[in-house]
C-alpha atoms as a PDB file:
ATOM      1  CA  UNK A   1       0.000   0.000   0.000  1.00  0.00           C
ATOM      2  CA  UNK A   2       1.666   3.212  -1.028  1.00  0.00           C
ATOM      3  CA  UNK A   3       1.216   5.618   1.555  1.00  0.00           C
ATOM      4  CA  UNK A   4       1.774   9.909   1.352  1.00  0.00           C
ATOM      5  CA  UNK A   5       2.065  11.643   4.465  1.00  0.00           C
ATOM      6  CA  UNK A   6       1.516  15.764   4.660  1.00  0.00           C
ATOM      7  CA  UNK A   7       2.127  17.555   8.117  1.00  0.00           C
ATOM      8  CA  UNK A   8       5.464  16.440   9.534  1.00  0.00           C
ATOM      9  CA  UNK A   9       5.653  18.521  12.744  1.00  0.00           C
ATOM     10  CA  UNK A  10       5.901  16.823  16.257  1.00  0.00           C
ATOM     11  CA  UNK A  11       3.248  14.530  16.066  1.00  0.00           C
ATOM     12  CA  UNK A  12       3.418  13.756  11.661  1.00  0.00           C
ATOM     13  CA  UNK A  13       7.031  13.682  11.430  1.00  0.00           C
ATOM     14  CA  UNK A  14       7.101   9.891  13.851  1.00  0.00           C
ATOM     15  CA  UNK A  15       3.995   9.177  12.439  1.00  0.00           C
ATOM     16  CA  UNK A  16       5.388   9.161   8.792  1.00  0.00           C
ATOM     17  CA  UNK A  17       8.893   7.283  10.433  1.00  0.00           C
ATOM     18  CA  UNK A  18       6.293   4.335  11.439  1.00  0.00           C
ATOM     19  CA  UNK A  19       4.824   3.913   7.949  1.00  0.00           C
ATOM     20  CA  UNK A  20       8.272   3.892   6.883  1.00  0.00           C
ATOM     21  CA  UNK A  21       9.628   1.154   9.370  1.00  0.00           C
ATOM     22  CA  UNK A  22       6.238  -1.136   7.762  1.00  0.00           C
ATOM     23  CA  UNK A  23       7.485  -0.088   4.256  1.00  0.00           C
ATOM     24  CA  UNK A  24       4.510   1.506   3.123  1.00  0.00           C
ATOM     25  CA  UNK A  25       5.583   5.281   2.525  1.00  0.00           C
ATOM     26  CA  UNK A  26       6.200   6.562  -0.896  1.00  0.00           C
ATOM     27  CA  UNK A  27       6.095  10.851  -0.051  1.00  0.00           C
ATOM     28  CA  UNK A  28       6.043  13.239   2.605  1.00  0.00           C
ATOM     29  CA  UNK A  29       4.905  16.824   2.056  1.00  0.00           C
ATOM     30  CA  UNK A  30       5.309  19.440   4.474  1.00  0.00           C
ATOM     31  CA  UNK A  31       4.539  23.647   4.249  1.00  0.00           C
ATOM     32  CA  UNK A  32       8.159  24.316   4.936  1.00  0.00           C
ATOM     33  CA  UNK A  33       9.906  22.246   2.275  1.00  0.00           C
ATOM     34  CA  UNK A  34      13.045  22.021   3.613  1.00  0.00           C
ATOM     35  CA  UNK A  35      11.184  19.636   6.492  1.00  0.00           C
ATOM     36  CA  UNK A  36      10.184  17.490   3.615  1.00  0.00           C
ATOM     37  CA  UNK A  37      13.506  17.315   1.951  1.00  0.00           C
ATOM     38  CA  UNK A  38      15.046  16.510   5.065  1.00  0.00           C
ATOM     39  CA  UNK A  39      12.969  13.757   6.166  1.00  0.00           C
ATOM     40  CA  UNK A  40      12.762  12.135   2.696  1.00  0.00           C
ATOM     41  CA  UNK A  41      16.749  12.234   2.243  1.00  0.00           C
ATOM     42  CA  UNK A  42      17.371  10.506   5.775  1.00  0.00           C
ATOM     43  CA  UNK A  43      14.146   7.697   4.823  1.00  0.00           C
ATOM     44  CA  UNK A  44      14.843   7.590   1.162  1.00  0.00           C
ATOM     45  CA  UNK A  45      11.857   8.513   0.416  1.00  0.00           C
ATOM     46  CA  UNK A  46       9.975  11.337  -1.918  1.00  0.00           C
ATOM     47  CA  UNK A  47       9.593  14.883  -1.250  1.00  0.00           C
ATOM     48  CA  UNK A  48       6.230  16.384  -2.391  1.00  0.00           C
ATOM     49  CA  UNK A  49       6.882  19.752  -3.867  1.00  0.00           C
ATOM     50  CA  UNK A  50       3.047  19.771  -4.985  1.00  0.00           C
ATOM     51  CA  UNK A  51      -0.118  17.483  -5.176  1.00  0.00           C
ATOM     52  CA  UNK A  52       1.177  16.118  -7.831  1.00  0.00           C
ATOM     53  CA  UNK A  53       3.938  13.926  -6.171  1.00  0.00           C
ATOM     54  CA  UNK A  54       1.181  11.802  -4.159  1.00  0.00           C
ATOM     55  CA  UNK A  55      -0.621  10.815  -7.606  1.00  0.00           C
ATOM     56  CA  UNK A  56       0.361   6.817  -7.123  1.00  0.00           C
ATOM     57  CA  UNK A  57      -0.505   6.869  -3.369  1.00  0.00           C
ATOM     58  CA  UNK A  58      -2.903   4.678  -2.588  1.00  0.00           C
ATOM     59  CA  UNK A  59      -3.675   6.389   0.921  1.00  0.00           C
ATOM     60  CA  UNK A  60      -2.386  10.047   1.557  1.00  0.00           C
ATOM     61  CA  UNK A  61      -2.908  11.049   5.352  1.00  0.00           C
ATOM     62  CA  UNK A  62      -2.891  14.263   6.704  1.00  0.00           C
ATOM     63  CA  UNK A  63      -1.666  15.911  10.070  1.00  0.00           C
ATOM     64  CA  UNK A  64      -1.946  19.743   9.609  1.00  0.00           C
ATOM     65  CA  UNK A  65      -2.731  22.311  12.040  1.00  0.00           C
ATOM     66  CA  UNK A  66      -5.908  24.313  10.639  1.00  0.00           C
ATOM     67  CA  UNK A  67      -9.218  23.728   8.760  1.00  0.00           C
ATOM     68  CA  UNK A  68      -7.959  25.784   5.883  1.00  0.00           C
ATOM     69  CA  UNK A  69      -5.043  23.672   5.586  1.00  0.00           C
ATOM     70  CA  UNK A  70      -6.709  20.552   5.344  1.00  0.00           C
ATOM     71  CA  UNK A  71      -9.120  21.698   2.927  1.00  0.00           C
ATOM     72  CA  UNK A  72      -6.642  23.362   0.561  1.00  0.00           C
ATOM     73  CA  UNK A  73      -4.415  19.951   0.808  1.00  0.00           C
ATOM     74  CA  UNK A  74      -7.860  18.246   0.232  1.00  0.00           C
ATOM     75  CA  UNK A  75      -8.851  20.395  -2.594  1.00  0.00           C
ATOM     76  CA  UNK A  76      -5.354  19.780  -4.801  1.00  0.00           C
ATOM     77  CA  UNK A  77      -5.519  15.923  -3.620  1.00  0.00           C
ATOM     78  CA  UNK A  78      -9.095  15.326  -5.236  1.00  0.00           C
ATOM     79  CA  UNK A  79      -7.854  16.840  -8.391  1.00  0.00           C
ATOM     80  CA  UNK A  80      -4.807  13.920  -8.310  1.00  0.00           C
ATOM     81  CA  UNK A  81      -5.647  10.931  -7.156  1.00  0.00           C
ATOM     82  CA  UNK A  82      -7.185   7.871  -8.603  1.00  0.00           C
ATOM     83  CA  UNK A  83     -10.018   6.689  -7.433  1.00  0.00           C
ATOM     84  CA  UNK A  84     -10.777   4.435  -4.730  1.00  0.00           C
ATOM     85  CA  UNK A  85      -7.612   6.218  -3.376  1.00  0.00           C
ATOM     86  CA  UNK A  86      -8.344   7.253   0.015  1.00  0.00           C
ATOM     87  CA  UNK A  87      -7.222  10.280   2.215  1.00  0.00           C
ATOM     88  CA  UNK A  88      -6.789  10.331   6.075  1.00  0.00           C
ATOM     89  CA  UNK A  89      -6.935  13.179   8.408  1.00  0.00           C
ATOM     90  CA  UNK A  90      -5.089  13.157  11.878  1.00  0.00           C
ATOM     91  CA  UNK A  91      -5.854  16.479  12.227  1.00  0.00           C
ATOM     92  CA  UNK A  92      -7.957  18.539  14.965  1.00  0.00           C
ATOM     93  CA  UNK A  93     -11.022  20.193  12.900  1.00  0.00           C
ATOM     94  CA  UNK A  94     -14.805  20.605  12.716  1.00  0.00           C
ATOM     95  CA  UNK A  95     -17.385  18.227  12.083  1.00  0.00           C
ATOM     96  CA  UNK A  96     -18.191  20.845   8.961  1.00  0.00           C
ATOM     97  CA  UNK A  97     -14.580  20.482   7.766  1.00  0.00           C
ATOM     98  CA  UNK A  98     -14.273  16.797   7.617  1.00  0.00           C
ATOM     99  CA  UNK A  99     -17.833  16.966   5.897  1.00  0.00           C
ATOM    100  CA  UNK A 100     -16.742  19.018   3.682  1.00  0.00           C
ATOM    101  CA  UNK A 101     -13.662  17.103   3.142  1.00  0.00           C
ATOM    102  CA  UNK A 102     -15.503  14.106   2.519  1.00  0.00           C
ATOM    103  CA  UNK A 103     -17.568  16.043  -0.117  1.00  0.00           C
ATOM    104  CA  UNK A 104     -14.752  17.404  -2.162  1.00  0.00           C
ATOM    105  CA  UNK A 105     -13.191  13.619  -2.404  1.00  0.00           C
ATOM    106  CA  UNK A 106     -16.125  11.589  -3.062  1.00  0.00           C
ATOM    107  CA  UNK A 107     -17.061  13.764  -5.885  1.00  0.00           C
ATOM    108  CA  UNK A 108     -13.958  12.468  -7.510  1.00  0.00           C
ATOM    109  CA  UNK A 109     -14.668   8.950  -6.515  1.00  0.00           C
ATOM    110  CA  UNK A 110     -11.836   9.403  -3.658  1.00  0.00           C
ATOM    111  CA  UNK A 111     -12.260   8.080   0.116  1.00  0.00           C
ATOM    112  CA  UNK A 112     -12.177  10.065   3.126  1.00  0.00           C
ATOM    113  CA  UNK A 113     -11.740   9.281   6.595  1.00  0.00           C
ATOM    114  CA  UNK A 114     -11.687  11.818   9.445  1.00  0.00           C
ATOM    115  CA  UNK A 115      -9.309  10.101  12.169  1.00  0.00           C
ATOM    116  CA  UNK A 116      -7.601  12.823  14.665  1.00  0.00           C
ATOM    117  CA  UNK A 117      -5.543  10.922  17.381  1.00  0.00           C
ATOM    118  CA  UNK A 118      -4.405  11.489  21.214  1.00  0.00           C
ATOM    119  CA  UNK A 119      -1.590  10.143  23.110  1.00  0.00           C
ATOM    120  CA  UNK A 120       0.775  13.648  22.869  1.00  0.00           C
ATOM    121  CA  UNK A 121       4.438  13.291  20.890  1.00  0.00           C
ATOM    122  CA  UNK A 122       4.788  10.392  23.137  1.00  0.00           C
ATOM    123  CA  UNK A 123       2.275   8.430  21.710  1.00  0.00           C
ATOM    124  CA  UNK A 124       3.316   9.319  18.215  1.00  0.00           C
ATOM    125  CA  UNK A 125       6.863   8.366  18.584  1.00  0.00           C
ATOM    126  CA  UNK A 126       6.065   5.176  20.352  1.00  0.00           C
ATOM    127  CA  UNK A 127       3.316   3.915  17.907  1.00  0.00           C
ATOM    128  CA  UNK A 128       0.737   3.689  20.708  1.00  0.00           C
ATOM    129  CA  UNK A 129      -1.709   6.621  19.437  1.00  0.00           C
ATOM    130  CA  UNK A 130      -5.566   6.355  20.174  1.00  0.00           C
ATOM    131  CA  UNK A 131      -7.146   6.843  16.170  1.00  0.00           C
ATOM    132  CA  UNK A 132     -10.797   8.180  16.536  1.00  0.00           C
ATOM    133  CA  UNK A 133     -12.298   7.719  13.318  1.00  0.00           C
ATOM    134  CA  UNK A 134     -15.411   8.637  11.371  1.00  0.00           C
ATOM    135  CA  UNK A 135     -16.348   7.391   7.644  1.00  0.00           C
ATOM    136  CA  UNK A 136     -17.361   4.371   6.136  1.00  0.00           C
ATOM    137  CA  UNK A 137     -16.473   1.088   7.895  1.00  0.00           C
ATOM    138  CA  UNK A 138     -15.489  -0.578   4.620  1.00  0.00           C
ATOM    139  CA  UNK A 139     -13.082   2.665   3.807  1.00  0.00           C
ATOM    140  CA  UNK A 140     -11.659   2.429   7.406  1.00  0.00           C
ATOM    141  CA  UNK A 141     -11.112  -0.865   6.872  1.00  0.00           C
ATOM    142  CA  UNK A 142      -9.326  -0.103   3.625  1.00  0.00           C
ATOM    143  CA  UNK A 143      -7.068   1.865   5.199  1.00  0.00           C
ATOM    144  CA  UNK A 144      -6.279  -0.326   8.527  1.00  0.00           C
ATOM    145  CA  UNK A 145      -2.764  -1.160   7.438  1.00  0.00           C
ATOM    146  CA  UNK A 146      -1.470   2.078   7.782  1.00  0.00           C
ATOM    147  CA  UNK A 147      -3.373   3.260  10.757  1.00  0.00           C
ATOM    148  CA  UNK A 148      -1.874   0.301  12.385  1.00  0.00           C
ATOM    149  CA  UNK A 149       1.672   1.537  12.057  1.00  0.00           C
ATOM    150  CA  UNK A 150       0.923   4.256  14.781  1.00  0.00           C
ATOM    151  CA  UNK A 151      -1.959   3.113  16.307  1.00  0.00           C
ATOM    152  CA  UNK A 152      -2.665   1.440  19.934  1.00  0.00           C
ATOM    153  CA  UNK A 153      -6.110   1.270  19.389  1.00  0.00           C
ATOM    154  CA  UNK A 154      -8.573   1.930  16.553  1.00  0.00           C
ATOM    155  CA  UNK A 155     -12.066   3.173  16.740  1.00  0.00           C
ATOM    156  CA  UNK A 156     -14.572   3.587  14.439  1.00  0.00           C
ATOM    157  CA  UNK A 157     -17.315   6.154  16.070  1.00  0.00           C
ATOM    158  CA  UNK A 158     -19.727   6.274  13.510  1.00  0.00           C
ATOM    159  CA  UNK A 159     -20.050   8.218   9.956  1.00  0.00           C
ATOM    160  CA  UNK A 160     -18.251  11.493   8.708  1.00  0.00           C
ATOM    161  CA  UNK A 161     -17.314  13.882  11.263  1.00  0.00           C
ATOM    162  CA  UNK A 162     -17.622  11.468  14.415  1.00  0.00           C
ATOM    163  CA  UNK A 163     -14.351  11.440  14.320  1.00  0.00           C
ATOM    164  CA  UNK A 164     -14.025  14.930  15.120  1.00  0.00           C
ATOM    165  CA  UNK A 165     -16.578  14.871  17.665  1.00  0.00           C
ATOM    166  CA  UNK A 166     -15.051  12.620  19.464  1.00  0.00           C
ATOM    167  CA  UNK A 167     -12.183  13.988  19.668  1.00  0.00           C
ATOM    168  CA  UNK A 168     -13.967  17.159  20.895  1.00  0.00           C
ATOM    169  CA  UNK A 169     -15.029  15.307  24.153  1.00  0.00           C
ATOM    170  CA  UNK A 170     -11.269  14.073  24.689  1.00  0.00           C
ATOM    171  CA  UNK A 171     -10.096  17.564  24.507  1.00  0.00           C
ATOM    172  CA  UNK A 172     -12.463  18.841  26.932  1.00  0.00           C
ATOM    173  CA  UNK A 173     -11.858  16.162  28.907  1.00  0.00           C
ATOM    174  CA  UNK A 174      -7.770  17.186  28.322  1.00  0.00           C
ATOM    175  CA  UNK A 175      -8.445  20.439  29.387  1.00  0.00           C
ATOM    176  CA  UNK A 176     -10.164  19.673  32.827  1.00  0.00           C
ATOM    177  CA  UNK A 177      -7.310  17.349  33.438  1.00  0.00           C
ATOM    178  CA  UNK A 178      -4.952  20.278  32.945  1.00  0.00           C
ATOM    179  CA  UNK A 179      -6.532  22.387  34.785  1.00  0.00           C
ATOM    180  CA  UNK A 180      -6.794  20.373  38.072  1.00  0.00           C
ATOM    181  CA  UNK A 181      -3.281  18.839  38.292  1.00  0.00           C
ATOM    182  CA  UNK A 182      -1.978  22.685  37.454  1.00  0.00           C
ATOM    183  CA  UNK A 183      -4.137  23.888  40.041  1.00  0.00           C
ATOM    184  CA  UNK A 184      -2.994  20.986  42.508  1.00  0.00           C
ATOM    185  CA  UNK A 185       0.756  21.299  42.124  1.00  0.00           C
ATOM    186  CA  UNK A 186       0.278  24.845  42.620  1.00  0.00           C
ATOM    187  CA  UNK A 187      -1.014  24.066  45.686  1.00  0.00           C
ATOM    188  CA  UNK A 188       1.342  22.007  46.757  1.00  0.00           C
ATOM    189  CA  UNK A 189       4.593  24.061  45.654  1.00  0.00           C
ATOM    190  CA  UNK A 190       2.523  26.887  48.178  1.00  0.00           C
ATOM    191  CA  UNK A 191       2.330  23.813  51.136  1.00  0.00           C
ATOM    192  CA  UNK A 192       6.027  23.042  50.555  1.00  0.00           C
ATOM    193  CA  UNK A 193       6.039  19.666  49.871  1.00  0.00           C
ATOM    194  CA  UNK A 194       8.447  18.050  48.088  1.00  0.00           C
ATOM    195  CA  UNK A 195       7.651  17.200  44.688  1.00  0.00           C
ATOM    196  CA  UNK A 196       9.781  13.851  44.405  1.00  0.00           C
ATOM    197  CA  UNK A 197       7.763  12.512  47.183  1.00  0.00           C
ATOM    198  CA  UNK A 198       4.561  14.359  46.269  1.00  0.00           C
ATOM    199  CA  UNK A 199       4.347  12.863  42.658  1.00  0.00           C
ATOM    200  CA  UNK A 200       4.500   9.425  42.894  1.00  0.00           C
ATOM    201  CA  UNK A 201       2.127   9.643  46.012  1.00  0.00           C
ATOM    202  CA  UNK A 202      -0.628  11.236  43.556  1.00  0.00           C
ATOM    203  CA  UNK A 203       0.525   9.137  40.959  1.00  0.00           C
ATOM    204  CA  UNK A 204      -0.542   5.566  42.685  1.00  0.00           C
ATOM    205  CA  UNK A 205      -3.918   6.902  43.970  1.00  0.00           C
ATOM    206  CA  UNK A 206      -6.988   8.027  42.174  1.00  0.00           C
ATOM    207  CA  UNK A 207      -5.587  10.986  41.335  1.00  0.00           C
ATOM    208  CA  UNK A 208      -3.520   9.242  38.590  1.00  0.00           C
ATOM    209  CA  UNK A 209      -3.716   9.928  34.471  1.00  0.00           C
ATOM    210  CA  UNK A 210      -1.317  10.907  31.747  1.00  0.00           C
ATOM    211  CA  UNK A 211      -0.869  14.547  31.977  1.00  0.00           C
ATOM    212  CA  UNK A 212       0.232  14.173  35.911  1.00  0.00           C
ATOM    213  CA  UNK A 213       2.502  11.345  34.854  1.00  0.00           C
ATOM    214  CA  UNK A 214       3.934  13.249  31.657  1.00  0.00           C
ATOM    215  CA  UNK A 215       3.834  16.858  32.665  1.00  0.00           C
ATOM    216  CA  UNK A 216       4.115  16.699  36.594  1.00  0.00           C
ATOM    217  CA  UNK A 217       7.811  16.726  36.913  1.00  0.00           C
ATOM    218  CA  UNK A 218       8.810  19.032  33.823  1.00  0.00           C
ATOM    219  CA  UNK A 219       5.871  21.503  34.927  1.00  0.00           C
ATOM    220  CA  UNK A 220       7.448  21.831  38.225  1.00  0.00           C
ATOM    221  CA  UNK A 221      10.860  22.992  36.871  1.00  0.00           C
ATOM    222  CA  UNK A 222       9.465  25.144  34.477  1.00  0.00           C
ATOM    223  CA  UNK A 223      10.093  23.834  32.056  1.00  0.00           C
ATOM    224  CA  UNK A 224       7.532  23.739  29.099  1.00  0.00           C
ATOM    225  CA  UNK A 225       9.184  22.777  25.840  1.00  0.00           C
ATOM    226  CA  UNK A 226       6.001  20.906  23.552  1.00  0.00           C
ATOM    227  CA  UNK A 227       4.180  18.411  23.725  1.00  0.00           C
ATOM    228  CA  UNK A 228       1.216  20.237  22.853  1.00  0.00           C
ATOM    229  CA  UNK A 229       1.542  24.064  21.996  1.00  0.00           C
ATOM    230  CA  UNK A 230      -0.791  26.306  23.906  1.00  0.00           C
ATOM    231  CA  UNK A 231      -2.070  27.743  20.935  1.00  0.00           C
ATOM    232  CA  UNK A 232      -2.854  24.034  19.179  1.00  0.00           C
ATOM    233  CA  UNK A 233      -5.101  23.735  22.624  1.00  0.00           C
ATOM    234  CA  UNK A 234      -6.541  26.788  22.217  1.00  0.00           C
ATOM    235  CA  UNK A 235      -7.780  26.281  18.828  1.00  0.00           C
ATOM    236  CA  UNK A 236      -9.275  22.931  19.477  1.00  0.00           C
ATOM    237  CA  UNK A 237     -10.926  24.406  22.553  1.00  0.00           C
ATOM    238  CA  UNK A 238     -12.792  26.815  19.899  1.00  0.00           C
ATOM    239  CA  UNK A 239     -13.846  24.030  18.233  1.00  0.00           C
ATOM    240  CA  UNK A 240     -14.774  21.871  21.238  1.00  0.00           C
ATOM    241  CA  UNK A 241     -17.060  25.123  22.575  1.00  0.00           C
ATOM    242  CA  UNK A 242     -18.606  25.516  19.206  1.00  0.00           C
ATOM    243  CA  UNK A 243     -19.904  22.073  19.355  1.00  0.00           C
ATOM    244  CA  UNK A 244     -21.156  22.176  23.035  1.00  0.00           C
ATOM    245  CA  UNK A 245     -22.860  24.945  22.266  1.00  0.00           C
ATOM    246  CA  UNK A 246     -24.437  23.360  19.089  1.00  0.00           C
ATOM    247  CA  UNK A 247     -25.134  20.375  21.055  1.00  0.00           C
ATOM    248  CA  UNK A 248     -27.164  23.104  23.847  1.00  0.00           C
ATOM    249  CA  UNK A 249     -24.074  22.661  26.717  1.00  0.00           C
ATOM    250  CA  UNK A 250     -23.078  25.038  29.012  1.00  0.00           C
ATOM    251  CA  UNK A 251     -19.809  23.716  30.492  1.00  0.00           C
ATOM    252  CA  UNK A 252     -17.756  25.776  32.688  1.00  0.00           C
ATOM    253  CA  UNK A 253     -15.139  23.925  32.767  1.00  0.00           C
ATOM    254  CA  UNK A 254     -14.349  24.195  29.121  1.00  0.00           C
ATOM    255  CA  UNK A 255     -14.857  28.062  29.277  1.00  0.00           C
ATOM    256  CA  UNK A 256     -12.455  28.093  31.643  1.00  0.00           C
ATOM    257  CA  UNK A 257      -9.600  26.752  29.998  1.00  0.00           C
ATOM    258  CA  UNK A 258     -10.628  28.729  26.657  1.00  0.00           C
ATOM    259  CA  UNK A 259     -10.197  31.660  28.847  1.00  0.00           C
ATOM    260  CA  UNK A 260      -6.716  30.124  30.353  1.00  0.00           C
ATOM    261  CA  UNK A 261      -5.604  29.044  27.380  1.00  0.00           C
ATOM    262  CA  UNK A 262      -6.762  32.571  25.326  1.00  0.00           C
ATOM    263  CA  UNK A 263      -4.795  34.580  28.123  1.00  0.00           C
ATOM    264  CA  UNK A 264      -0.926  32.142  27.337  1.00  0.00           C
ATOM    265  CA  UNK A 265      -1.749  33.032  24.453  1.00  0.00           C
ATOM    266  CA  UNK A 266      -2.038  36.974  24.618  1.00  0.00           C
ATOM    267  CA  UNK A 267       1.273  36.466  26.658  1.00  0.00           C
ATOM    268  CA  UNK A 268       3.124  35.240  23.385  1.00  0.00           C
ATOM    269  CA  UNK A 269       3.175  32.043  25.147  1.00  0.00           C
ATOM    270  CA  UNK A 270       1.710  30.148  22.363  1.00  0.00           C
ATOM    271  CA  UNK A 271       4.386  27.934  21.718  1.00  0.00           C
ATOM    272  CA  UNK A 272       4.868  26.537  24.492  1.00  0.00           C
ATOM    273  CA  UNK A 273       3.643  23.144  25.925  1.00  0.00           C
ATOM    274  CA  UNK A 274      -0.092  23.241  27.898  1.00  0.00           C
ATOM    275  CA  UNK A 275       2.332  22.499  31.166  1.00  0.00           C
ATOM    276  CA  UNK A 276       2.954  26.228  31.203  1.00  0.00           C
ATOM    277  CA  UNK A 277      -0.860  27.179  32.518  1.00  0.00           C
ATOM    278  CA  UNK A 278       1.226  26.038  35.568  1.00  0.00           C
ATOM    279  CA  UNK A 279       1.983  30.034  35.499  1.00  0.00           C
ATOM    280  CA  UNK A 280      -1.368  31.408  35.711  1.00  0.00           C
ATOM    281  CA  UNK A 281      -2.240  28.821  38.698  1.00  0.00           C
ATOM    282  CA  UNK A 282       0.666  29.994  40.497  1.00  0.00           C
ATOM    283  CA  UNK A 283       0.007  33.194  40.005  1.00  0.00           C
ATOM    284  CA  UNK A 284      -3.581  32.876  41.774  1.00  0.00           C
ATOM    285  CA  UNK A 285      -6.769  35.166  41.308  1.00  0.00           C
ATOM    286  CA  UNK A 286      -6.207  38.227  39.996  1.00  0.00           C
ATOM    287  CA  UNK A 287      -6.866  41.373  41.702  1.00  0.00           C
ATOM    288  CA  UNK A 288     -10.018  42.813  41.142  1.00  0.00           C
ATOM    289  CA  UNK A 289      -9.452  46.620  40.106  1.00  0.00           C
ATOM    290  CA  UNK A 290     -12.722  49.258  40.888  1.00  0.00           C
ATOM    291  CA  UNK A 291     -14.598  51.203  38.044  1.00  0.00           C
END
């Protein structure tokens, strides 16, 4: 199965080395092209300079950052590929997008599957990502192969766009997660307690889960290389609210990390991993200031 892959930042770029290990990629594609040209040269691989160079893929998956990207890379795919080709998308968007997407493809006879993933850079570079998908089961099916190369587990939620939703609800609950163990080890840097005793404590309770045991340690140094930028969260926070609200939900939570999130942000602190709302915990309320 000849496999593209477009989007090689920190998630794409392992995701594409795993289809590589199974021998199924042909081309990578990436915005900045010298990303592309170096990853090809150290696979031995092809480096997609258009649309054009994924014409003989058989599956062409996608892990870009923004709607518009995925539906210009959609848009130049369905003019290229053969079909019964399929495309994949990894990436966080809106039910609308991946309907869209889906649209533009089948026109041209050209599958689509919306499949964002979670399990952070970690995941990615260890294979063990969590693939939500959305499509037809027979197209999913299609494209198992190379979803297996990076995948722990494999889900098929229902038709176009399910995918998405789905991964709405694991972002919000991402976001609560965040904000409770930030708020917690704030608390505990103000109680004094010791941090290589404190985390392993929480850690073996109920308290437990992936951010604590990924973030906790490099969150209390301060230090917040990515993982996950604060401004990737932010975004699929937006999208994550639009839905609630679609669906009729009020929930606080969520608001409150768009607002957490929005304010890193403003600070220029959009590159940074989500560890770093850390900062605004340990900061505490802010002062309320008359009329």
């Amino acid at each position: 199965m000849s496999t593209g892959f477009i989007g090689l930042g920190a998630m794409g770029a392992p995701m594409a080395r795993h289809l590589h290990a199974r021998g199924l990629l042909t081309a990578v594609g990436n915005r900045t092209q010298a990303k592309a040209d170096a990853l090809a040269a150290g696979l031995g691989v092809r480096a997609a300079r258009s649309a054009d160079n994924f014409a003989d893929c058989d599956v062409v998956a996608l892990c870009v950052s923004l709607d518009a990207d995925v539906l210009e890379n959609v848009a130049a795919l369905a003019r290229v590929l053969r079909r019964g080709a399929v495309v994949v998308d990894h990436s966080t968007v809106s039910v609308q997008t991946a309907t869209r997407a889906a649209a533009l493809l089948g026109a041209e006879g050209i599958g689509f599957i919306d499949a964002p993933v979670s399990g952070g850079v970690e995941g990615a570079r260890n294979g063990r990502l969590s693939v939500m998908a959305g499509g037809e089961a027979a197209v999913l099916e299609q494209v198992r192969p190379v979803l297996e190369a990076y995948a722990a587990r494999i889900s098929h939620m229902g038709g176009t766009g399910a995918g998405q939703a789905t991964k709405a609800v694991n972002q919000v609950l991402v976001a609560g997660i965040n904000e409770a163990v930030c708020e917690g080890l704030a608390l505990g840097e103000k109680l004094g307690l010791d941090p290589q005793t404190l985390l392993p404590t929480l850690m073996a309770g109920a308290a437990g889960n992936w951010f604590l045991e990924k973030r906790g340690a490099t969150l209390l140094e301060s230090r917040f290389t990515p993982g996950f930028k604060n401004a990737h969260m932010l975004k699929d926070l937006r999208i994550a609210s639009a839905i609630a609200a679609s669906a009729g939900l009020q929930l606080p939570t969520l608001q409150q990390a768009l607002a957490d999130y929005g304010e890193l942000v403003e600070r220029r602190r959009g590159e940074e991993d989500t560890s770093s709302l850390i900062d605004l915990k340990r900061a505490g309320p802010k002062p309320v200031t008359g009329p």
